[in-house]
Protein backbone atom coordinates (compact mmCIF):
# COMPACT_ATOMS: atom_id res chain seq x y z
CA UNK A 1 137.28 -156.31 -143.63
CA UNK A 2 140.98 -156.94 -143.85
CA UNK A 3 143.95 -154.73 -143.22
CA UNK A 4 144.64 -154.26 -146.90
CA UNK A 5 141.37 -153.73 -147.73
CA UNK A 6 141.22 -150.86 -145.86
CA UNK A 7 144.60 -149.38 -146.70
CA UNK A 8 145.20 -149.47 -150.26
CA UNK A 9 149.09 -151.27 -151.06
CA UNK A 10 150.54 -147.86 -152.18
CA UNK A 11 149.84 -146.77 -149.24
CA UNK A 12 151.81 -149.27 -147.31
CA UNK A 13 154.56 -148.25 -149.70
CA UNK A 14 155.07 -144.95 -149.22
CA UNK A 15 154.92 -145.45 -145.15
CA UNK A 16 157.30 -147.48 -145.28
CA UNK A 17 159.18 -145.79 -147.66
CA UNK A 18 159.10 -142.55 -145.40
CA UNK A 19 160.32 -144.56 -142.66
CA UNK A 20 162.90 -145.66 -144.27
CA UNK A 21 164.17 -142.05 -144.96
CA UNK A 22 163.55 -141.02 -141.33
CA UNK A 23 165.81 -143.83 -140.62
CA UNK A 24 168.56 -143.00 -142.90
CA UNK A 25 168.70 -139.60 -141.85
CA UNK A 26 169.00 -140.29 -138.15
CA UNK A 27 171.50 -143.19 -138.88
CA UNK A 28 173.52 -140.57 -141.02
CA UNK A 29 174.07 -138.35 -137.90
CA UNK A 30 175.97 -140.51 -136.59
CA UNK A 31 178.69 -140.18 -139.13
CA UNK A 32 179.79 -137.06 -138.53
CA UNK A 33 182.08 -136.64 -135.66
CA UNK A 34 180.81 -133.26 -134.33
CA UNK A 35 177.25 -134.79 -133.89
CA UNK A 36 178.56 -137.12 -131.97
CA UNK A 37 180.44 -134.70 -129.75
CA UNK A 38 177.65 -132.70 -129.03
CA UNK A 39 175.46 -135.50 -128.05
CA UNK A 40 177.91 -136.73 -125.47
CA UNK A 41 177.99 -133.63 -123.70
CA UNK A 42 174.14 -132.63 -123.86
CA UNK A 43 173.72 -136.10 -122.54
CA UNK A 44 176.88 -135.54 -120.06
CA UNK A 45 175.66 -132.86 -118.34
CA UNK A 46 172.51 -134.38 -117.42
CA UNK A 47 174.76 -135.59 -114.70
């Protein structure tokens, strides 16, 4: 049996489409100043 035999083509699709929007939300974080603040000091004082 093949891959897409066993995983129907919509299915691919909406993985990767969920991805996608895991993606864009994480990259959006890093448009907003205070985000970016906030991880520099949790990650700062792990020194």
């Amino acid at each position: 049996m093949s891959f897409m035999a066993q995983h129907p083509i919509w299915r691919q699709v909406l993985v990767g489409l969920a991805c996608t929007l895991v993606l864009l939300g994480v990259l959006s974080l890093y448009l907003q100043p205070d985000f970016l603040m906030t991880l520099a000091n949790q990650v700062w004082g792990c020194f």
